[in-house]
Protein backbone atom coordinates (compact mmCIF):
# COMPACT_ATOMS: atom_id res chain seq x y z
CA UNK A 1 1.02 -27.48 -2.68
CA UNK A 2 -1.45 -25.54 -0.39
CA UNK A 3 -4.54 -23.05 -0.96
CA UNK A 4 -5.06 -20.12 1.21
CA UNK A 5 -8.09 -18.18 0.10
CA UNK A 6 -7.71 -14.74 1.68
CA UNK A 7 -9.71 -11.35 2.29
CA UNK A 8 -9.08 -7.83 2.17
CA UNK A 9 -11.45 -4.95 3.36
CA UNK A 10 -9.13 -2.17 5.25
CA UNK A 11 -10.65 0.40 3.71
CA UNK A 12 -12.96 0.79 0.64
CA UNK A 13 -12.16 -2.00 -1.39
CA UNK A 14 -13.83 -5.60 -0.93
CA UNK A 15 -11.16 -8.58 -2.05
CA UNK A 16 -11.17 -12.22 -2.03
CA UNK A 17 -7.98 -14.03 -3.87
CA UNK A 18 -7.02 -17.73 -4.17
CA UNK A 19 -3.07 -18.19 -3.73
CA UNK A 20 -0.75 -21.22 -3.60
CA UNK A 21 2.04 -21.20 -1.63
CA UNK A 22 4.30 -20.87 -4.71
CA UNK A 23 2.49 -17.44 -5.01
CA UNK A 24 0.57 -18.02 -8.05
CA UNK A 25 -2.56 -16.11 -8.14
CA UNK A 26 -5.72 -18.32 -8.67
CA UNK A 27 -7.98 -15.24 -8.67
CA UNK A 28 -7.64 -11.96 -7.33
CA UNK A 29 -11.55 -10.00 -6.89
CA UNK A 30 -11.52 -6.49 -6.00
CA UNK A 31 -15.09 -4.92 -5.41
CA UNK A 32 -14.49 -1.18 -5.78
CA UNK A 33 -16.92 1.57 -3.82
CA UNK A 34 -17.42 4.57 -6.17
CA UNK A 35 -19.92 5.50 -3.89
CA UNK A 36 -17.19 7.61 -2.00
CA UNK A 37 -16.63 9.82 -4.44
CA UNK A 38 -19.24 12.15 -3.78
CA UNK A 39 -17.42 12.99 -0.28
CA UNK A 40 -14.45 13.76 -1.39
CA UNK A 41 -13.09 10.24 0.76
CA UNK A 42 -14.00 7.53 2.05
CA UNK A 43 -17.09 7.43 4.80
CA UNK A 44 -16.25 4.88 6.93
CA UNK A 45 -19.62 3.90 7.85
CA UNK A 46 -20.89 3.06 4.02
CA UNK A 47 -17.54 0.98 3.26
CA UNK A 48 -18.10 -0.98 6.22
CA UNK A 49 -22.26 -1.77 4.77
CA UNK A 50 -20.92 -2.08 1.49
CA UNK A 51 -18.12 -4.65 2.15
CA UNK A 52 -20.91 -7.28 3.98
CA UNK A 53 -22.98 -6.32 0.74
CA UNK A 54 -19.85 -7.61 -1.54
CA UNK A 55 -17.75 -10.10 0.85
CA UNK A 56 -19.98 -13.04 0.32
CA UNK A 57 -20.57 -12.78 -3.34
CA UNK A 58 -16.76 -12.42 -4.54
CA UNK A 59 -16.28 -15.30 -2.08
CA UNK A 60 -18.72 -17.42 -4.17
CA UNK A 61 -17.23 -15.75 -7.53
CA UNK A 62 -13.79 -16.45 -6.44
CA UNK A 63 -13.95 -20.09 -5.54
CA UNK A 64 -15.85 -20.45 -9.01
CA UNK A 65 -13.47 -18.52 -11.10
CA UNK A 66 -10.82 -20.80 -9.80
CA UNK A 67 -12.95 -24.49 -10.05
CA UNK A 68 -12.18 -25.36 -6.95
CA UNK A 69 -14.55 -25.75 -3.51
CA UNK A 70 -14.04 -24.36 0.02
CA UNK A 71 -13.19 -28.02 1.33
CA UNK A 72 -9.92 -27.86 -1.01
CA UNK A 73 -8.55 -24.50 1.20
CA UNK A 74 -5.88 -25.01 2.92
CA UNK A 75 -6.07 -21.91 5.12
CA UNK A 76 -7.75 -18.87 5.68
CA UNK A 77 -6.06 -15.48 6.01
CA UNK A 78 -7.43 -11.85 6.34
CA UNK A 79 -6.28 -8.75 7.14
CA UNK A 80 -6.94 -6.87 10.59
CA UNK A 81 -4.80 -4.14 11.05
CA UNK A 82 -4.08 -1.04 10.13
CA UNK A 83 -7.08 0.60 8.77
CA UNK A 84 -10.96 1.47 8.90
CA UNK A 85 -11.79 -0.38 12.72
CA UNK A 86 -15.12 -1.27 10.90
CA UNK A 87 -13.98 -2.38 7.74
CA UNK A 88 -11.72 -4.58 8.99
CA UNK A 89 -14.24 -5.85 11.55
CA UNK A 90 -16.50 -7.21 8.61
CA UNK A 91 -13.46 -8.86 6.47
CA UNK A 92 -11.92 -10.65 10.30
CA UNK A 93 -16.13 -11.68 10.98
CA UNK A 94 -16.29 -13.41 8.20
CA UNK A 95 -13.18 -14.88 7.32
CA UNK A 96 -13.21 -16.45 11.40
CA UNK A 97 -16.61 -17.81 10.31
CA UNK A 98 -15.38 -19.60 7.44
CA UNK A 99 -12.14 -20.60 9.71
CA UNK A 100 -14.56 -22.34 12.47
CA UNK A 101 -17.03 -23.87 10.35
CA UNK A 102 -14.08 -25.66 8.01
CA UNK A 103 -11.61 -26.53 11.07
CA UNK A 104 -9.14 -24.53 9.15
CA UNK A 105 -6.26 -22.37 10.10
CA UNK A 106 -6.60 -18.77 10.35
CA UNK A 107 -3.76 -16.33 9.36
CA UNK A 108 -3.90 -12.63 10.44
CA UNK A 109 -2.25 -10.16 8.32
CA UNK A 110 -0.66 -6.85 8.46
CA UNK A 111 -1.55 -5.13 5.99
CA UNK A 112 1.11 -2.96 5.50
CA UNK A 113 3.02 -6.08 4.98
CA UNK A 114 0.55 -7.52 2.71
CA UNK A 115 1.79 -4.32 0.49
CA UNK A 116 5.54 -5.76 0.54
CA UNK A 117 4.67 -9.23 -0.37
CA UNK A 118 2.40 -8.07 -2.79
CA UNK A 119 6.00 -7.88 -4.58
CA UNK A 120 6.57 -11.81 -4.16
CA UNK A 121 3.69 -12.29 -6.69
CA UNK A 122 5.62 -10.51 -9.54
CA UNK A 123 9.11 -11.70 -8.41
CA UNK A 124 8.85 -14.66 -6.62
CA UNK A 125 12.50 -15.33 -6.51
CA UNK A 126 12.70 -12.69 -3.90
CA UNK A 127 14.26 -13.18 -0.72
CA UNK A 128 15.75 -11.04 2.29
CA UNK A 129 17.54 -9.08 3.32
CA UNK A 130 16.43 -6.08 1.31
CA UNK A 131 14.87 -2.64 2.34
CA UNK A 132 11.02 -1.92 1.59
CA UNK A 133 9.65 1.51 1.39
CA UNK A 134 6.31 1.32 2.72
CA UNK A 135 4.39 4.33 1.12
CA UNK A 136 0.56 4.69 0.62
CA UNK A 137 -2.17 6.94 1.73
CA UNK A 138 -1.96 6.87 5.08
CA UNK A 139 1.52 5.60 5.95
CA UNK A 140 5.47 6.20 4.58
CA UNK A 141 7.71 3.43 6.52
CA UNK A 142 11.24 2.26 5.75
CA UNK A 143 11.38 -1.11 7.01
CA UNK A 144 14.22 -3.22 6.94
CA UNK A 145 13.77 -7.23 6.36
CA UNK A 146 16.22 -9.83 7.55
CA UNK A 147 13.74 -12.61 6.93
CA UNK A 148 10.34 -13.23 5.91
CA UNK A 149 9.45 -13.06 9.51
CA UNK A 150 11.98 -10.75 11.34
CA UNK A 151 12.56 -7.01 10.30
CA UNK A 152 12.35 -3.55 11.93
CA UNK A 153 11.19 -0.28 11.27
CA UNK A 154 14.03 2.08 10.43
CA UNK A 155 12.16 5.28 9.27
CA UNK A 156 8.92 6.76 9.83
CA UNK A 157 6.62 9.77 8.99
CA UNK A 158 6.53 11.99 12.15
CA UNK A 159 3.47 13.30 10.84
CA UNK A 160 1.83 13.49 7.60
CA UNK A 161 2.13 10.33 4.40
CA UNK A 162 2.91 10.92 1.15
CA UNK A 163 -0.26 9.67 -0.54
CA UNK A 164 -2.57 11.92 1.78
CA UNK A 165 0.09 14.60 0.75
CA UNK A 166 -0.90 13.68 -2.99
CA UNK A 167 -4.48 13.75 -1.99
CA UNK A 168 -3.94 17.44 -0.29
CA UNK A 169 -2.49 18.60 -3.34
CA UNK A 170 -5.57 17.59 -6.19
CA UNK A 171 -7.87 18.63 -3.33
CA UNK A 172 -6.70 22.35 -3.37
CA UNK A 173 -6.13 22.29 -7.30
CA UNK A 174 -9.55 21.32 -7.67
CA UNK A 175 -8.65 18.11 -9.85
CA UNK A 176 -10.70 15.52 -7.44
CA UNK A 177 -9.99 12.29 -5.70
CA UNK A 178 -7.63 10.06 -5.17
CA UNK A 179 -5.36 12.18 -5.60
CA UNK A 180 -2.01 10.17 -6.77
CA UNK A 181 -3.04 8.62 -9.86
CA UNK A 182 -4.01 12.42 -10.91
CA UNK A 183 -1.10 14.24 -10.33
CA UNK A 184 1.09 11.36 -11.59
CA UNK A 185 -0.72 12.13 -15.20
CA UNK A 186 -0.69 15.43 -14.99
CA UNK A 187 3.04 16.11 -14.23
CA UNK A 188 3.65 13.75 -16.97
CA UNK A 189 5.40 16.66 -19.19
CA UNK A 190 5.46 19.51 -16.65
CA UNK A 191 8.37 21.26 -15.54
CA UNK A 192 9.00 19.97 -11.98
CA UNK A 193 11.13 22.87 -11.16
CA UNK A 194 8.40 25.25 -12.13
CA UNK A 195 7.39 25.93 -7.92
CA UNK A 196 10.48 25.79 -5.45
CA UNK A 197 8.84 24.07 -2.51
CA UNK A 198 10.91 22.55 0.28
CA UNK A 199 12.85 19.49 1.07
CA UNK A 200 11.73 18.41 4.37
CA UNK A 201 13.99 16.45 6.65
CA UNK A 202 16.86 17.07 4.30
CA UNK A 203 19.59 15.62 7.30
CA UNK A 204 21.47 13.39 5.47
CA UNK A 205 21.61 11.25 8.74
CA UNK A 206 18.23 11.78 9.05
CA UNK A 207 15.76 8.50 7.61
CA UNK A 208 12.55 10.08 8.76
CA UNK A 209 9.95 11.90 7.01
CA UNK A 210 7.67 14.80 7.33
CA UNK A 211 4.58 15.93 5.20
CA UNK A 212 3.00 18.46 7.43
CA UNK A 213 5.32 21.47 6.19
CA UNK A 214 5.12 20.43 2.76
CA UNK A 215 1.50 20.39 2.14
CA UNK A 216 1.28 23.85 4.09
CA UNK A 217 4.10 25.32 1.61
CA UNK A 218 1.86 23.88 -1.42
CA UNK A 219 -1.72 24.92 0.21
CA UNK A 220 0.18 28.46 0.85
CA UNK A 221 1.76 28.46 -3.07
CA UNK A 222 -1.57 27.74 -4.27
CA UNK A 223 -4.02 30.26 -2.17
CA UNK A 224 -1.53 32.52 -4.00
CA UNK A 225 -1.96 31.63 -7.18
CA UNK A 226 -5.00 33.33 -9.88
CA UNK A 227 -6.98 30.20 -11.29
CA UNK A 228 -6.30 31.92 -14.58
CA UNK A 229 -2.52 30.70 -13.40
CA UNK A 230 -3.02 27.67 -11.94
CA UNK A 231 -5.01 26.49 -14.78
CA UNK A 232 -2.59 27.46 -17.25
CA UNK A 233 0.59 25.66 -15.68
CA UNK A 234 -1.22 22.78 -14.37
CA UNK A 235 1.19 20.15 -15.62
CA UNK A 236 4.29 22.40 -14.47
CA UNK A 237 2.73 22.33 -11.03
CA UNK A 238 2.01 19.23 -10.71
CA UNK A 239 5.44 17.74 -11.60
CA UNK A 240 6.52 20.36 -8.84
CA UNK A 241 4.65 19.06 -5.88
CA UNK A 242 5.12 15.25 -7.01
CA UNK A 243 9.30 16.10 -7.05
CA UNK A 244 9.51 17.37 -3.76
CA UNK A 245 6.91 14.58 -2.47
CA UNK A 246 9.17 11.80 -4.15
CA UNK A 247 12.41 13.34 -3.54
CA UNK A 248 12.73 12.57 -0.06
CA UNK A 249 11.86 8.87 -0.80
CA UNK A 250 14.30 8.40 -2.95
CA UNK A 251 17.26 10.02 -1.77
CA UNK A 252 16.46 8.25 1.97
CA UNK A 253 15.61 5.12 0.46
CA UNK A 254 18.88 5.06 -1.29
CA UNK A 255 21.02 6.27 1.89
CA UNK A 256 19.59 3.65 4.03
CA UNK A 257 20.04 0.91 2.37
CA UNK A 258 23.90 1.52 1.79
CA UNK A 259 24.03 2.27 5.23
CA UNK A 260 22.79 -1.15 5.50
CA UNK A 261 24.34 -2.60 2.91
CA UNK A 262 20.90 -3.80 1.38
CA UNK A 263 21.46 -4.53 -2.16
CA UNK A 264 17.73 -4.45 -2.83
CA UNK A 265 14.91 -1.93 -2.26
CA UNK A 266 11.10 -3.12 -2.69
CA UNK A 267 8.49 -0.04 -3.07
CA UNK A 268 5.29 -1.25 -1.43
CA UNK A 269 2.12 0.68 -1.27
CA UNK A 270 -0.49 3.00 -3.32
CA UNK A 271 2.20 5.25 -4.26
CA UNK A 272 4.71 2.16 -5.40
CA UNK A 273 2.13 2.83 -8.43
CA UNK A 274 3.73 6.65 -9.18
CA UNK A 275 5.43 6.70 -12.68
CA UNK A 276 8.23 8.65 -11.84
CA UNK A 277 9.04 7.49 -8.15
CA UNK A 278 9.79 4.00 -9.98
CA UNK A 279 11.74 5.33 -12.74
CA UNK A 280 13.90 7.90 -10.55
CA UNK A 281 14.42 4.89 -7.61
CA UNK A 282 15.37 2.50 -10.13
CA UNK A 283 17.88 5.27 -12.22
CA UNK A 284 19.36 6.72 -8.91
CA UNK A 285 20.02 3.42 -6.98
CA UNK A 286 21.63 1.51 -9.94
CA UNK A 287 24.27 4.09 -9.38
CA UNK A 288 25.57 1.66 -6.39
CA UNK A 289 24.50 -1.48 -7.58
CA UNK A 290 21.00 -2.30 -5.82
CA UNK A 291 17.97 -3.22 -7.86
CA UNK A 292 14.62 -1.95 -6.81
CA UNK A 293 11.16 -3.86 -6.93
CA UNK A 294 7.60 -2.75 -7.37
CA UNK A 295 4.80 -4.77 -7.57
CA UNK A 296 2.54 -4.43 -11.11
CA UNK A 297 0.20 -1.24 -10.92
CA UNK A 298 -2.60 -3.41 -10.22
CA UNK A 299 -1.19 -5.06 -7.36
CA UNK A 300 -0.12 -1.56 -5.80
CA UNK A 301 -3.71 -1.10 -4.99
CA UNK A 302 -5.62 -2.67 -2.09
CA UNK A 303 -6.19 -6.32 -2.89
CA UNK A 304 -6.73 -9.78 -1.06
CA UNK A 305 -3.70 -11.58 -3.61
CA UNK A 306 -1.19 -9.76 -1.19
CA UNK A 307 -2.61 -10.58 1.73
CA UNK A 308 -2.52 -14.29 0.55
CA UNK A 309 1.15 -13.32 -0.14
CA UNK A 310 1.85 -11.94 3.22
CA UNK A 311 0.40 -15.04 4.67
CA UNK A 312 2.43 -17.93 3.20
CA UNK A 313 5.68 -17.34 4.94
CA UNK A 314 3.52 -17.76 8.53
CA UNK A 315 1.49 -20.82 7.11
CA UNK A 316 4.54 -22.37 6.28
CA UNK A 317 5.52 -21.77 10.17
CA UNK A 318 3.01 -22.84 11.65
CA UNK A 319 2.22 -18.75 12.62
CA UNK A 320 -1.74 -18.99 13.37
CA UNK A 321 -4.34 -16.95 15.40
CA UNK A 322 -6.41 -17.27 17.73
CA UNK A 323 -10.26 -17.20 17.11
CA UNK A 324 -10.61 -14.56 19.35
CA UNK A 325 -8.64 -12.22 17.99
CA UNK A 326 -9.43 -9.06 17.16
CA UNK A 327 -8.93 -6.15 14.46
CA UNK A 328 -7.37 -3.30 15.59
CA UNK A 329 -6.23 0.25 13.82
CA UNK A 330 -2.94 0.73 15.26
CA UNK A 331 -0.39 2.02 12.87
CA UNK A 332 2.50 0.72 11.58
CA UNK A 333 4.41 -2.38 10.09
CA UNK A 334 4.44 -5.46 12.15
CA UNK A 335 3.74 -9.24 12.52
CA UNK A 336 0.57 -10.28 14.02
């Protein structure tokens, strides 16, 4: 059985993990930056300082946390694309270092991927095909998988994500940031037909998504509002915008993978952490017979265990890069 010790720094959070290729999770280090908060978001420039302030350290903590030494790692593997250019610049630096200087194989990573093997870890019986709904802050993707290796992109956001859609919302409520986790609380108990807002894309041969027109409809509802109001049926309007963000996932999630004849649908992502987008997915879809997966809420976040994931299938190929490749921001679900 092999090692691959992996890194994760796309955007504010610093990760090391130690996986085997069975997907058992040594360790799993996340270094959170709470120094964004005070923007509002993150500042690309201080999560790029802080992650060479953390990278080395968890590296250290990691491989003593799991009793082993850097000479017992099979492979390397980090993630390089999509996300902060210099974030990912720092976690590709030093992960190529360690790569050289141990004449071991280096594995890029997707890290959009890395979010749908994240759900290996918690069901590694798991095997294509199956549908994965790619949803997070800054991306919504349905991506169909005919092997570990070989899948397509089968819906896309023409615009606007989900997650930043959450983020929009607690912004203009005044309730702080990320937004997600807040709202998901919040509407906990609300009425989510309290607000009518729309359903965007509603086609029903339609598998694309669009955010832009929603988040104007709920900046527009709210501008409207008294705070008197809006403080009052807080939980009523929260459950309202988190329906009509959700609603769409489901109901095209669902369509596409009978019209594909996927019996399984993985949620992958930030949002894969939303209470009721798991609940409603996994009510609605056993309707026709296909089980949905999610990875455990603290897997849904940004962490180096999924990268590791995301890896094995290409160390078990033979699927390594290049020292002289290079992190990149391009958008999007793909093998690298």
């Amino acid at each position: 059985m092999s090692l691959i010790l992996a890194f994760e720094s796309s955007c504010d959070d610093t990760s090391v993990a130690i996986l085997n290729t069975d997907y058992e999770v040594l360790v799993n280090l996340i270094s959170s930056q709470p120094e964004h908060l005070d923007f509002g978001g993150v500042l690309p420039e201080l999560a790029s300082r802080l992650h060479m302030k953390n990278i080395m350290h968890l590296t250290e903590l990691a491989l003593k946390k799991a009793s082993i030494t850097l000479s017992e790692i099979d492979a390397i593997a980090v993630s390089i694309n999509p996300g902060l250019i210099g974030s990912l610049i720092v976690g590709l630096a030093f992960a190529k270092s360690l790569a050289w200087s141990l004449s071991k194989p280096l594995i890029t990573v997707n890290h959009l991927l890395s979010h749908v093997f994240a759900n290996y870890i918690d069901h590694p019986d798991l095997s294509p095909p199956f549908l994965a709904l790619v949803v997070s802050g800054g991306h919504t993707e349905l991506v169909s998988f005919h092997s570990d290796t070989e899948f397509e992109i089968v819906g896309k956001t023409l615009d606007d994500a989900a997650g930043e859609t959450f983020d929009k919302a607690a912004k203009l409520l005044g309730l702080g940031f990320p937004g997600g986790p807040i709202i998901d609380s919040l509407a906990r108990g609300g009425d989510a037909d309290h607000v009518n807002l729309p359903n965007p894309l509603p086609q029903k041969d339609n598998y694309n998504f669009s955010y832009s027109g929603l988040k104007t409809a709920i900046r527009t509802y709210i501008m409207n509002q008294s705070q008197q109001y809006l403080q009052e049926h807080q939980s009523d309007i929260a459950a309202s915008i988190q329906a009509a963000i959700i609603r769409p996932l489901i109901s095209k999630s669902i369509r596409k993978a009978r019209a594909l004849q996927h019996t399984k649908i993985l949620i992958a992502g930030g949002v894969a952490a939303n209470t009721a987008l798991r609940i409603q997915m996994q009510e609605q879809a056993a309707r026709y017979n296909i089980k949905v997966y999610f990875p455990s809420l603290k897997l849904c976040m940004d962490n180096a265990a999924m990268v590791a994931a995301a890896a094995i299938p290409k160390f078990k190929a033979g699927l390594f890069a290049d020292l002289d490749v290079n992190a990149n921001s391009i958008k999007g679900t793909r093998l690298l």
